[in-house]
PDB file of N, CA and C in Angstrom:
ATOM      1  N   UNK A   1      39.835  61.598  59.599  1.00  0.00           N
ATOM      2  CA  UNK A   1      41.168  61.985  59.234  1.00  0.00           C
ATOM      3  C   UNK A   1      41.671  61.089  58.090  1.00  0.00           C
ATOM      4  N   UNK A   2      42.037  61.823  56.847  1.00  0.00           N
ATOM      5  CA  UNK A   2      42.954  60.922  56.345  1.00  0.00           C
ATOM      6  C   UNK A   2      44.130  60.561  55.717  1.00  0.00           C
ATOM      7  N   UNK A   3      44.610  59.588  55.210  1.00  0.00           N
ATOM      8  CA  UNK A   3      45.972  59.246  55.312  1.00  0.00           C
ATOM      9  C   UNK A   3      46.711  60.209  54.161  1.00  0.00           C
ATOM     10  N   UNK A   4      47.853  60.206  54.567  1.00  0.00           N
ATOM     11  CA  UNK A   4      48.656  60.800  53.374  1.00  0.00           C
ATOM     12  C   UNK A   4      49.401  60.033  52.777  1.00  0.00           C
ATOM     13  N   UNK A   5      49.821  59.792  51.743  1.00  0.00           N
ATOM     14  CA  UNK A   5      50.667  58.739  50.789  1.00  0.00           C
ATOM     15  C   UNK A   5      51.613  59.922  50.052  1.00  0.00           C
ATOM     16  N   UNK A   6      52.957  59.217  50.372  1.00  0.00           N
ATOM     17  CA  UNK A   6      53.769  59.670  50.343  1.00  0.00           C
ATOM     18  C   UNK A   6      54.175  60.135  48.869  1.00  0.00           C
ATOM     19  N   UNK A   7      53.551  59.077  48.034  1.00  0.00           N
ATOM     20  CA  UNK A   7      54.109  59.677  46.457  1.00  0.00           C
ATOM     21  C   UNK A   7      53.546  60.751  46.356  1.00  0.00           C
ATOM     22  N   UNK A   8      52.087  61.453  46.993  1.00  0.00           N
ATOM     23  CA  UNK A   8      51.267  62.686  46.347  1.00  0.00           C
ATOM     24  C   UNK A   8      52.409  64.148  47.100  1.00  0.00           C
ATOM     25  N   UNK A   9      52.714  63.544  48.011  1.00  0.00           N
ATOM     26  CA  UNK A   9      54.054  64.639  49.013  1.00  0.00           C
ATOM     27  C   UNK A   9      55.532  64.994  47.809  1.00  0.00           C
ATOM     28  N   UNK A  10      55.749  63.674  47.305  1.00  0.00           N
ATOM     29  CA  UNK A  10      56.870  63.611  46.319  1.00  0.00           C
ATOM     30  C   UNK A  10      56.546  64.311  44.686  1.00  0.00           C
ATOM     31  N   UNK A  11      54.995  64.490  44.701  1.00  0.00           N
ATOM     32  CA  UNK A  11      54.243  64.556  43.419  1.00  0.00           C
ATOM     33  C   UNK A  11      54.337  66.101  44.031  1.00  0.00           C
ATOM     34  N   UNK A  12      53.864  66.938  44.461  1.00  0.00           N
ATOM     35  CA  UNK A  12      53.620  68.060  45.201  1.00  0.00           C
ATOM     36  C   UNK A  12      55.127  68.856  44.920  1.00  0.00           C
ATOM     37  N   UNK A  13      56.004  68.280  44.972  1.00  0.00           N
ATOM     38  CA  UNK A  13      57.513  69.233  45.644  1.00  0.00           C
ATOM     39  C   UNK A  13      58.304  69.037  44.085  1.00  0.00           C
ATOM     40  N   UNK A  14      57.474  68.212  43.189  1.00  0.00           N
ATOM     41  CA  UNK A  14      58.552  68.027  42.337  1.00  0.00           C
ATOM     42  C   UNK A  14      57.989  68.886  40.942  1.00  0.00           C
ATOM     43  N   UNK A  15      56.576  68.549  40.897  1.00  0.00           N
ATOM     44  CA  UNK A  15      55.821  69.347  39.909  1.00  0.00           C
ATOM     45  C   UNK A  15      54.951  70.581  40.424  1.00  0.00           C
ATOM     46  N   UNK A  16      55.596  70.611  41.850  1.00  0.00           N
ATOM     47  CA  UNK A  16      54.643  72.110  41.682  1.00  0.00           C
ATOM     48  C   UNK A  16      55.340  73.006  42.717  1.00  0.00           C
ATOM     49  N   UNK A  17      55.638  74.422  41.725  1.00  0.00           N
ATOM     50  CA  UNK A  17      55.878  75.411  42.584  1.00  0.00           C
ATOM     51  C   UNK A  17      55.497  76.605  42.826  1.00  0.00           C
ATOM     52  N   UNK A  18      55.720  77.013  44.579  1.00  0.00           N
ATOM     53  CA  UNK A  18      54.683  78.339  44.583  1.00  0.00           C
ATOM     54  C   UNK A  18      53.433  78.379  44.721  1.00  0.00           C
ATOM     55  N   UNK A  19      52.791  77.486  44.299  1.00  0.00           N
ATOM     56  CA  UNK A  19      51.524  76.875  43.900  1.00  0.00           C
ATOM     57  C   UNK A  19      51.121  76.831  42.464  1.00  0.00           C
ATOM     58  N   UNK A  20      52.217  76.908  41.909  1.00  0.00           N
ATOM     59  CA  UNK A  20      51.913  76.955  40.162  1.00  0.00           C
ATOM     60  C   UNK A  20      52.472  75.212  39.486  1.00  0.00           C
ATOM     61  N   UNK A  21      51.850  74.539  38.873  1.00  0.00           N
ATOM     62  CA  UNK A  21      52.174  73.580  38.114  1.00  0.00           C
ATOM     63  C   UNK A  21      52.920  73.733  37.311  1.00  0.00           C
ATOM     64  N   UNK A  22      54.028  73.056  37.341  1.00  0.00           N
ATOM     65  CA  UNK A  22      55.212  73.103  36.692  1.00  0.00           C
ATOM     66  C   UNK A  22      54.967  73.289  35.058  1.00  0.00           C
ATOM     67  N   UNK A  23      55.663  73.901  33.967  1.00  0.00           N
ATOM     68  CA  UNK A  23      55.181  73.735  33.004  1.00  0.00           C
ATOM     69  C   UNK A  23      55.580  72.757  31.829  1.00  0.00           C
ATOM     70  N   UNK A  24      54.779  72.482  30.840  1.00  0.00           N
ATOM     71  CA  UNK A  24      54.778  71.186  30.277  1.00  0.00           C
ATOM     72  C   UNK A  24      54.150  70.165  31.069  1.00  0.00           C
ATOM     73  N   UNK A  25      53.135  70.107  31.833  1.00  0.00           N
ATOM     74  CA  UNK A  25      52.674  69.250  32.602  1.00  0.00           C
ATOM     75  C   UNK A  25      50.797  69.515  32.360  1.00  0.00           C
ATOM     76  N   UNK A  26      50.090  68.738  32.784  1.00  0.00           N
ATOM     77  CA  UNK A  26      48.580  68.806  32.606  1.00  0.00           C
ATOM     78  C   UNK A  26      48.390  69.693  33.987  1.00  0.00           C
ATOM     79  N   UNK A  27      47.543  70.351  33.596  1.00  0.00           N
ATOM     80  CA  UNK A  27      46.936  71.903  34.584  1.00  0.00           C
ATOM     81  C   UNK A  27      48.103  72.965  34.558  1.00  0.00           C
ATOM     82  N   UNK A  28      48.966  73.161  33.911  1.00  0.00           N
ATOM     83  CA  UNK A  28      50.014  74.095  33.843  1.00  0.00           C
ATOM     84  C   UNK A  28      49.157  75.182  32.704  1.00  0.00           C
ATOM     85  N   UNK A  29      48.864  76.358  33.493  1.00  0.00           N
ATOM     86  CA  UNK A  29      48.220  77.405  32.823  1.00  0.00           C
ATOM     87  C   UNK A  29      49.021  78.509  32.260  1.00  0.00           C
ATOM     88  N   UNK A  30      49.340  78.628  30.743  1.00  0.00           N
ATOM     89  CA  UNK A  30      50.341  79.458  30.541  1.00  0.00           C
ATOM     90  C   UNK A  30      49.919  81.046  30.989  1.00  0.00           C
ATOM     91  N   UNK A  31      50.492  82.416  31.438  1.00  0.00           N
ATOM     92  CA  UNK A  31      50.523  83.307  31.779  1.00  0.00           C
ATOM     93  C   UNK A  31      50.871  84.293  30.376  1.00  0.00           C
ATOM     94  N   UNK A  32      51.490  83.842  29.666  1.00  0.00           N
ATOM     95  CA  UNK A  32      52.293  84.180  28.748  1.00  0.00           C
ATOM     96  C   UNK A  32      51.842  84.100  27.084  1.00  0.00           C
ATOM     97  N   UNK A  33      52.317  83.907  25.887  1.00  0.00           N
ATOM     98  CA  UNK A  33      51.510  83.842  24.618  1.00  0.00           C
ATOM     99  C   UNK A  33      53.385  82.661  24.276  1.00  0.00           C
ATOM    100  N   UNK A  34      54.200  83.009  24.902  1.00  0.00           N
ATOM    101  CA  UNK A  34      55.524  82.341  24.726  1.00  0.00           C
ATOM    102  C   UNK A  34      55.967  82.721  23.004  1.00  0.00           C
ATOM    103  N   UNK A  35      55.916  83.946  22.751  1.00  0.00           N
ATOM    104  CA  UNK A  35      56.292  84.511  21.808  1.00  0.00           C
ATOM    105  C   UNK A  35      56.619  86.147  21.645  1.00  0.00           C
ATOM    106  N   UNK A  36      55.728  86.743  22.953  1.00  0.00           N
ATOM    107  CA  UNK A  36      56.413  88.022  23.279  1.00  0.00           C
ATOM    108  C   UNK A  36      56.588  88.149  24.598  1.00  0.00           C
ATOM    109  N   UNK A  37      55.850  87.055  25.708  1.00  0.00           N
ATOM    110  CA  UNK A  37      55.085  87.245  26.743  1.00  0.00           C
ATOM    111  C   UNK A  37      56.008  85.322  27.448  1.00  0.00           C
ATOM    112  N   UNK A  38      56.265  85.633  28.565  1.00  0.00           N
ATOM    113  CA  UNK A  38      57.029  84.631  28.958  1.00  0.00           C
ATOM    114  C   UNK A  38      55.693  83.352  29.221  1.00  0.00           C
ATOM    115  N   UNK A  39      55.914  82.251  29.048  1.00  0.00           N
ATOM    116  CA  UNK A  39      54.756  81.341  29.438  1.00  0.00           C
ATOM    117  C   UNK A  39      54.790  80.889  30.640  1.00  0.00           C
ATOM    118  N   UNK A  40      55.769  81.245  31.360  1.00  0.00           N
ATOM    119  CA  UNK A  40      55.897  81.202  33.368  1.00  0.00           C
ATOM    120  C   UNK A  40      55.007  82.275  33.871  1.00  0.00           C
ATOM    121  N   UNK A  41      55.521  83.702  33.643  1.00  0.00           N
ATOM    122  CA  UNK A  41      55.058  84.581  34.396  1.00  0.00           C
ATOM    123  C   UNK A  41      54.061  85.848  33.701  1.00  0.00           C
ATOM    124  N   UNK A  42      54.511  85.731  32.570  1.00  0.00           N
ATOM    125  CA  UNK A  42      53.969  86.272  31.777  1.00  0.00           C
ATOM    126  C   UNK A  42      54.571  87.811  31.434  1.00  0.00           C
ATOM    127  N   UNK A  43      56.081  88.161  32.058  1.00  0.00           N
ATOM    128  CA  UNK A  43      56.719  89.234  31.439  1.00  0.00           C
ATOM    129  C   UNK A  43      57.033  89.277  29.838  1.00  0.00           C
ATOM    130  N   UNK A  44      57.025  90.584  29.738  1.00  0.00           N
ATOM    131  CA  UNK A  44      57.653  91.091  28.198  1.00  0.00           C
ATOM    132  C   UNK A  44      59.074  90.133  28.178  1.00  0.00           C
ATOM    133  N   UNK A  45      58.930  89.490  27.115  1.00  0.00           N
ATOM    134  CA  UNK A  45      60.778  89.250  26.859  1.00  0.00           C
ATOM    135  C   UNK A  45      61.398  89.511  25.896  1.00  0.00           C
ATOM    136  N   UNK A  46      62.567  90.124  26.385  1.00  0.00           N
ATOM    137  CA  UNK A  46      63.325  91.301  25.527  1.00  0.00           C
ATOM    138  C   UNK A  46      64.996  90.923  24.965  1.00  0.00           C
ATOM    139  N   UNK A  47      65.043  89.248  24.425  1.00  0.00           N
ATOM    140  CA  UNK A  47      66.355  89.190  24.203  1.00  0.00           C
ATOM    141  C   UNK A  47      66.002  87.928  23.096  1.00  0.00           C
ATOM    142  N   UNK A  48      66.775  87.460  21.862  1.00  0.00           N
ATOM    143  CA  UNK A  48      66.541  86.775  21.163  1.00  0.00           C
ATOM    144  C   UNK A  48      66.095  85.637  21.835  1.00  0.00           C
ATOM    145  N   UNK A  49      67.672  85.205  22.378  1.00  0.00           N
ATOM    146  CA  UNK A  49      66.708  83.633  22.651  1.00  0.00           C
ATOM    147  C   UNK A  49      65.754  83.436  23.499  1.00  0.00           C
ATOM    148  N   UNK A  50      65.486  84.479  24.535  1.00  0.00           N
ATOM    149  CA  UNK A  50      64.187  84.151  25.238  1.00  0.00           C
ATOM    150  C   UNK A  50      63.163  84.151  23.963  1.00  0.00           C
ATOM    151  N   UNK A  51      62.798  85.069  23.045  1.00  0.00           N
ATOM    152  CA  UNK A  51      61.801  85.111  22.162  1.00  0.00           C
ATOM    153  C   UNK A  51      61.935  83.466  21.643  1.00  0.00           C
ATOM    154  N   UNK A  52      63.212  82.709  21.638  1.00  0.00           N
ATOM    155  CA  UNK A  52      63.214  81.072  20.649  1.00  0.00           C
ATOM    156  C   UNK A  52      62.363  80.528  21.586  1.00  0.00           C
ATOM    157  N   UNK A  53      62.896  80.456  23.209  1.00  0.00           N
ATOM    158  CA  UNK A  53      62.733  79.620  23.654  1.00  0.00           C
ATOM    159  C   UNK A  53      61.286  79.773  24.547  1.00  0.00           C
ATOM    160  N   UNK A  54      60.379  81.132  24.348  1.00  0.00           N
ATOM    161  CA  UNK A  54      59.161  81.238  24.842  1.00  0.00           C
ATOM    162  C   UNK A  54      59.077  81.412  26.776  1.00  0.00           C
ATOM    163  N   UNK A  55      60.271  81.369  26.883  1.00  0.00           N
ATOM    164  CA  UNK A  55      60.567  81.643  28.628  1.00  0.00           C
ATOM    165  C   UNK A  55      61.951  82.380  29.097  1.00  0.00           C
ATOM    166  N   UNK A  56      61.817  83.702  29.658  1.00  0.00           N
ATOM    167  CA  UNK A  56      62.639  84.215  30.245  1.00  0.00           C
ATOM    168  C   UNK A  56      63.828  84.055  30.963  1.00  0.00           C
ATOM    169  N   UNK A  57      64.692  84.510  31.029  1.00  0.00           N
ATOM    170  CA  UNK A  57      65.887  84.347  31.720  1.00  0.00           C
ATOM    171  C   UNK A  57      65.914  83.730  32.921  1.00  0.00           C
ATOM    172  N   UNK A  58      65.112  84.490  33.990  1.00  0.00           N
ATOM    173  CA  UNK A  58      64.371  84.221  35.070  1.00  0.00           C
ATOM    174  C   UNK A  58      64.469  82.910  34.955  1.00  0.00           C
ATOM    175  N   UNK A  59      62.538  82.506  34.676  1.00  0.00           N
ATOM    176  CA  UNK A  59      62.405  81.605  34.679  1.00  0.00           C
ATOM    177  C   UNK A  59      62.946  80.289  34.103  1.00  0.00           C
ATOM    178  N   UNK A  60      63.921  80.139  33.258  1.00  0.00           N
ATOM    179  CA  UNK A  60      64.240  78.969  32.670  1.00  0.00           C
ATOM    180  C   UNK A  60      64.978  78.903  33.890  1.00  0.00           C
ATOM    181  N   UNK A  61      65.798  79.727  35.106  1.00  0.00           N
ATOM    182  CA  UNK A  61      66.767  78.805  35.588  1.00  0.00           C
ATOM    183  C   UNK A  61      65.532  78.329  36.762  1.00  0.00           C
ATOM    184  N   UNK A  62      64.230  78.811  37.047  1.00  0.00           N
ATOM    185  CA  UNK A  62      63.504  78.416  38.161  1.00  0.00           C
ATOM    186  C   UNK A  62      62.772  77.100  37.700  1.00  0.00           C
ATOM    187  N   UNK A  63      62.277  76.591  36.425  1.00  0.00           N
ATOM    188  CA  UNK A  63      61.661  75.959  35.637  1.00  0.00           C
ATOM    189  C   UNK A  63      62.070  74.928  34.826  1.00  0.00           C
ATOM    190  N   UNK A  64      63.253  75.137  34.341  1.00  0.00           N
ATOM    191  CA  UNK A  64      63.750  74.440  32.971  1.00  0.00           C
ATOM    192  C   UNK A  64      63.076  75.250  31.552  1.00  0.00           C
ATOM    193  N   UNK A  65      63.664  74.588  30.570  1.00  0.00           N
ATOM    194  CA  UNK A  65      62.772  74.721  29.507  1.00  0.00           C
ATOM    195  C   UNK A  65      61.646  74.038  28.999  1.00  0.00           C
ATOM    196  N   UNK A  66      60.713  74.961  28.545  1.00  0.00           N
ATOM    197  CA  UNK A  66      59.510  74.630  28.492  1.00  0.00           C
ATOM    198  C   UNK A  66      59.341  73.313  27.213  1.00  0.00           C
ATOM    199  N   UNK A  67      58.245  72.526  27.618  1.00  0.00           N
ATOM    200  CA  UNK A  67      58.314  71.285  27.009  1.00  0.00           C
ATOM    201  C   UNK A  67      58.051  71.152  25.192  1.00  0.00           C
ATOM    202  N   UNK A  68      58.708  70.805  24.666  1.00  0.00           N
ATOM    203  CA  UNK A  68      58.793  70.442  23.034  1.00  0.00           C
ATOM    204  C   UNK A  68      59.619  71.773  22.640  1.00  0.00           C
ATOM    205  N   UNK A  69      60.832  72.497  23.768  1.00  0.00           N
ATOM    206  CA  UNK A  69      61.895  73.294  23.246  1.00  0.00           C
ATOM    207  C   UNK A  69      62.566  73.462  23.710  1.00  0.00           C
ATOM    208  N   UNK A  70      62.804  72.024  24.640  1.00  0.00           N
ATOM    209  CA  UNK A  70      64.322  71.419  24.813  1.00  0.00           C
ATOM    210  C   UNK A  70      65.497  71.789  23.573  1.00  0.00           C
ATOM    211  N   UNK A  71      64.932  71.414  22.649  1.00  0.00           N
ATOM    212  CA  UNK A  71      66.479  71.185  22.128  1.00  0.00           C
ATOM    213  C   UNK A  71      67.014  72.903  21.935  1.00  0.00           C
ATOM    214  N   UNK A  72      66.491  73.433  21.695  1.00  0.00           N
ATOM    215  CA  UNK A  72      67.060  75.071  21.969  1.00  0.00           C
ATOM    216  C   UNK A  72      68.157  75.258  22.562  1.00  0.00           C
ATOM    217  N   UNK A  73      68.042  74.554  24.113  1.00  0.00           N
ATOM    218  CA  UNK A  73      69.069  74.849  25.005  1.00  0.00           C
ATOM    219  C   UNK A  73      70.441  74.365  24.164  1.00  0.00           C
ATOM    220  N   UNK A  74      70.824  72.979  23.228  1.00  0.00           N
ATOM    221  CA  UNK A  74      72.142  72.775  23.169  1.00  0.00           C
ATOM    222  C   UNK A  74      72.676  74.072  22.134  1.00  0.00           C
ATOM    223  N   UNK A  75      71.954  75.279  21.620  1.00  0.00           N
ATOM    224  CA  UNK A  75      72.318  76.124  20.729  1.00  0.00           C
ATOM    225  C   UNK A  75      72.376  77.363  21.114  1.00  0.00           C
ATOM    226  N   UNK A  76      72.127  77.622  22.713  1.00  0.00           N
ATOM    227  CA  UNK A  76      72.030  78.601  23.775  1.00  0.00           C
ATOM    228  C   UNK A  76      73.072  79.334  23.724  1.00  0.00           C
ATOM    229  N   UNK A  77      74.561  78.032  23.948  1.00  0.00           N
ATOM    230  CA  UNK A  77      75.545  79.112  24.406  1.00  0.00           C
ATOM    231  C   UNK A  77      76.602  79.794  23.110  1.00  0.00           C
ATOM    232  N   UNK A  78      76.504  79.168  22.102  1.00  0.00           N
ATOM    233  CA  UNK A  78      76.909  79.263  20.864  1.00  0.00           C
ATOM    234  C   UNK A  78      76.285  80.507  20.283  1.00  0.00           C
ATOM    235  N   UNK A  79      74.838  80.472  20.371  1.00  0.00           N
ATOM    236  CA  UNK A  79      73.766  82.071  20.233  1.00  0.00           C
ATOM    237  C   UNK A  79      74.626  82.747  20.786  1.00  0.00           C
ATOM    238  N   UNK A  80      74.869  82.715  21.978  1.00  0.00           N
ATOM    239  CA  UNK A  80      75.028  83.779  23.176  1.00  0.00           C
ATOM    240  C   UNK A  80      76.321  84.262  22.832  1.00  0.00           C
ATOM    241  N   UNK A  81      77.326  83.512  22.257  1.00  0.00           N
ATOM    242  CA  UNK A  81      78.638  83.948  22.201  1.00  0.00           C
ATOM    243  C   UNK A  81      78.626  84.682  20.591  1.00  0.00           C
ATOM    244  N   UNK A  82      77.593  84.544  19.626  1.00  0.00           N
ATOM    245  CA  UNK A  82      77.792  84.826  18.188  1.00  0.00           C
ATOM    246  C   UNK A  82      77.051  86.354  18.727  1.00  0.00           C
ATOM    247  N   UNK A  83      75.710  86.340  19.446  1.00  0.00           N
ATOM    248  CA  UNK A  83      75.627  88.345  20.028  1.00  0.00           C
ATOM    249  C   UNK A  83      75.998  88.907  20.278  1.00  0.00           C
ATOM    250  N   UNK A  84      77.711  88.476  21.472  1.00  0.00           N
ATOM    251  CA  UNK A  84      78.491  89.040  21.505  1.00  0.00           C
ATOM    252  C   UNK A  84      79.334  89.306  20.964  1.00  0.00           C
ATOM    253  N   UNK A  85      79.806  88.232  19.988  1.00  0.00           N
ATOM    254  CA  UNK A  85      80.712  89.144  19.021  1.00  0.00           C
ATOM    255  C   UNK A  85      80.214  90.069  17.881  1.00  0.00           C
ATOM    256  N   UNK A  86      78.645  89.969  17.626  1.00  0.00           N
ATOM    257  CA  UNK A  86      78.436  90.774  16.394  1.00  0.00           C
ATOM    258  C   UNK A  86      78.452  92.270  17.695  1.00  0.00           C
ATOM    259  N   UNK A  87      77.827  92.167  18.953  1.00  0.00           N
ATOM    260  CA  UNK A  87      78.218  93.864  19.768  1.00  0.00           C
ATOM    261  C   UNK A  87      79.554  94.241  19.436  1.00  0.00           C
ATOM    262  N   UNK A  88      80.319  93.374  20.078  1.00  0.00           N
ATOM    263  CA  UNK A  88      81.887  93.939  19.555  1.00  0.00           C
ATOM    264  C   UNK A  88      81.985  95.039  18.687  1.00  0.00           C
ATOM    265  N   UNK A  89      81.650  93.956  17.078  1.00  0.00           N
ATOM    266  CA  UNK A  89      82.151  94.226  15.806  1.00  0.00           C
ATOM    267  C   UNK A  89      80.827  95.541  15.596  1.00  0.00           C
ATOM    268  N   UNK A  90      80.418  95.799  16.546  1.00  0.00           N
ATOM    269  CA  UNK A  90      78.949  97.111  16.306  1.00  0.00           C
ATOM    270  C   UNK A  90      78.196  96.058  15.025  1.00  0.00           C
ATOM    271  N   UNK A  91      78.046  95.103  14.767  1.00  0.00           N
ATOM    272  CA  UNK A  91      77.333  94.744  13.797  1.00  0.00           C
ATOM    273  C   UNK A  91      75.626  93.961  14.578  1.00  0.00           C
ATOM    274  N   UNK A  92      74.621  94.464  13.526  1.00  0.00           N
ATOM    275  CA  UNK A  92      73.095  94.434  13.991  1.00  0.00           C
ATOM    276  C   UNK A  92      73.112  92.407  14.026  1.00  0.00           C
ATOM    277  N   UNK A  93      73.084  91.846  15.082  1.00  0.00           N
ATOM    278  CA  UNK A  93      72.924  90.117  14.509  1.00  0.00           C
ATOM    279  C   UNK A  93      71.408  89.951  13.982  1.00  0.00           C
ATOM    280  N   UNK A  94      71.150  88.943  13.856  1.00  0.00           N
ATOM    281  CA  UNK A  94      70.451  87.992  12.976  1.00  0.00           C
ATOM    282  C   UNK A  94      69.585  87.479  13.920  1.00  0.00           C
ATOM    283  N   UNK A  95      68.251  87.309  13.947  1.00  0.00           N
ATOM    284  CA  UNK A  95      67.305  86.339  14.899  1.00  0.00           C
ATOM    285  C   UNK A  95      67.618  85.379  14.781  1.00  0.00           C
ATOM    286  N   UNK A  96      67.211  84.337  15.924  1.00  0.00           N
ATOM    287  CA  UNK A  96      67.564  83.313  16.752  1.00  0.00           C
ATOM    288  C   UNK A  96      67.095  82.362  15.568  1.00  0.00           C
ATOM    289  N   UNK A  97      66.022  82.214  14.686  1.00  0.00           N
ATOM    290  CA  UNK A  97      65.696  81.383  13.698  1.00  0.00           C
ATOM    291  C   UNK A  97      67.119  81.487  12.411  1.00  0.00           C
ATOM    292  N   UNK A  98      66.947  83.144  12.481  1.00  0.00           N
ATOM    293  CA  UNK A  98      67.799  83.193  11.037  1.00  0.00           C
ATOM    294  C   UNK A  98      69.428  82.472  10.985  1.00  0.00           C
ATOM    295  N   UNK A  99      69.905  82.503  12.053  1.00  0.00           N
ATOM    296  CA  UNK A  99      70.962  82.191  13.181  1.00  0.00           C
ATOM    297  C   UNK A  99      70.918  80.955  12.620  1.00  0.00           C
ATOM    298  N   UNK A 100      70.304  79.870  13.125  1.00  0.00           N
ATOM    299  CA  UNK A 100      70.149  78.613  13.357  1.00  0.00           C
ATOM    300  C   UNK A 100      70.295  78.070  11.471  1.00  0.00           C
ATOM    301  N   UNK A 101      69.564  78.810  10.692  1.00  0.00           N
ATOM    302  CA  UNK A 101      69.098  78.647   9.063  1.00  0.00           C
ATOM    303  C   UNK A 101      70.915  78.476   8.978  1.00  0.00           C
ATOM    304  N   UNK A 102      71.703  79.847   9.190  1.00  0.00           N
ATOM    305  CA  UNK A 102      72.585  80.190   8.390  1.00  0.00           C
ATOM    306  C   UNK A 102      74.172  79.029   9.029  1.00  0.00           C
ATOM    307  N   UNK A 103      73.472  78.469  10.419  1.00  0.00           N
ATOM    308  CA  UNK A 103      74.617  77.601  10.672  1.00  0.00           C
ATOM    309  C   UNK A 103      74.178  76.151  10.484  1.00  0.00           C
ATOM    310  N   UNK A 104      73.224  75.598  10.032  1.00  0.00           N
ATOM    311  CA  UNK A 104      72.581  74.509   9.252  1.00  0.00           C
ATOM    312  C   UNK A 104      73.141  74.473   7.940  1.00  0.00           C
ATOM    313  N   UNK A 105      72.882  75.562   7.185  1.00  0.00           N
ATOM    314  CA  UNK A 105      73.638  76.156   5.867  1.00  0.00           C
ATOM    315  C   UNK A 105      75.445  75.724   5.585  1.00  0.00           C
ATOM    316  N   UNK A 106      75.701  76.160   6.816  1.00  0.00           N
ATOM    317  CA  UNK A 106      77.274  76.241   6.899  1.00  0.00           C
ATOM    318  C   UNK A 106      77.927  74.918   7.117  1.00  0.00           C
ATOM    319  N   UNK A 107      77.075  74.009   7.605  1.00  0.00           N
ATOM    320  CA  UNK A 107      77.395  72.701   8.250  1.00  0.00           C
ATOM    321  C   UNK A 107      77.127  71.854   7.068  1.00  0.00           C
ATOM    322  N   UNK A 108      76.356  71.712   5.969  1.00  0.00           N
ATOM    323  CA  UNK A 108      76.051  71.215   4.952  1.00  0.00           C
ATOM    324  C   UNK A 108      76.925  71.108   4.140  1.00  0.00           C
ATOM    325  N   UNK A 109      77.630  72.316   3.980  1.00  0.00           N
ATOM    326  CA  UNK A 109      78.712  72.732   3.083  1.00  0.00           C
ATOM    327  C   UNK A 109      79.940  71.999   3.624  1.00  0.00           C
ATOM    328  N   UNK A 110      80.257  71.888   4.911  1.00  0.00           N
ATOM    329  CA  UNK A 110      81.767  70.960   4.876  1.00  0.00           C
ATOM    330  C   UNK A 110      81.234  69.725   4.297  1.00  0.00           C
ATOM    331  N   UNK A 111      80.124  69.419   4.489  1.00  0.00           N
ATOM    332  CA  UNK A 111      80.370  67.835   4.200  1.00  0.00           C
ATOM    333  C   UNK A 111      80.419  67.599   2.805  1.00  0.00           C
TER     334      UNK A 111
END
């Protein structure tokens, strides 16, 4: 019989779920291409910023965001509120890159 050590119990519950390795971690097998195809589960994803951020709606709240596109998230809710107003105004928005170009652009200019 043998022993169990408690960090591999703490290692177990924190990086792995379901039986899937958390992602951004070593043995985390993507499902996905994280450009049309979620890198959690491997669904179609069908909304700008899932396409930025390479993981689904779903999964980012089961997961987090996937590792080296963290910073995405602080430009999430700002995206989210500029889609809704171009629906409003019936106007077609701008991808999540072009988005980001044109308020980099805009921020240059006050200074």
């Amino acid at each position: 019989m043998s022993e169990i050590d408690g960090r591999d119990l703490v290692i177990k519950r924190v990086f792995v779920k379901n039986g899937r390795v958390m992602p951004g971690l070593p043995g985390f097998i993507p499902l996905g291409n994280g450009k049309t195809h979620c890198f959690c589960c491997g669904k179609a994803l069908t909304d700008e910023l899932s396409f930025a951020r390479g993981i689904g709606p779903e999964c980012i709240k089961e997961w987090g965001p996937y590792s080296g596109r963290e910073w995405i998230e602080k430009y999430a809710k700002p995206f989210k509120r500029y889609l809704g107003q171009q629906k409003r105004r019936n106007l077609q928005p701008v991808s999540f890159d072009e988005w980001l170009k044109q308020r980099n652009d805009k921020s240059r200019i006050k200074l």
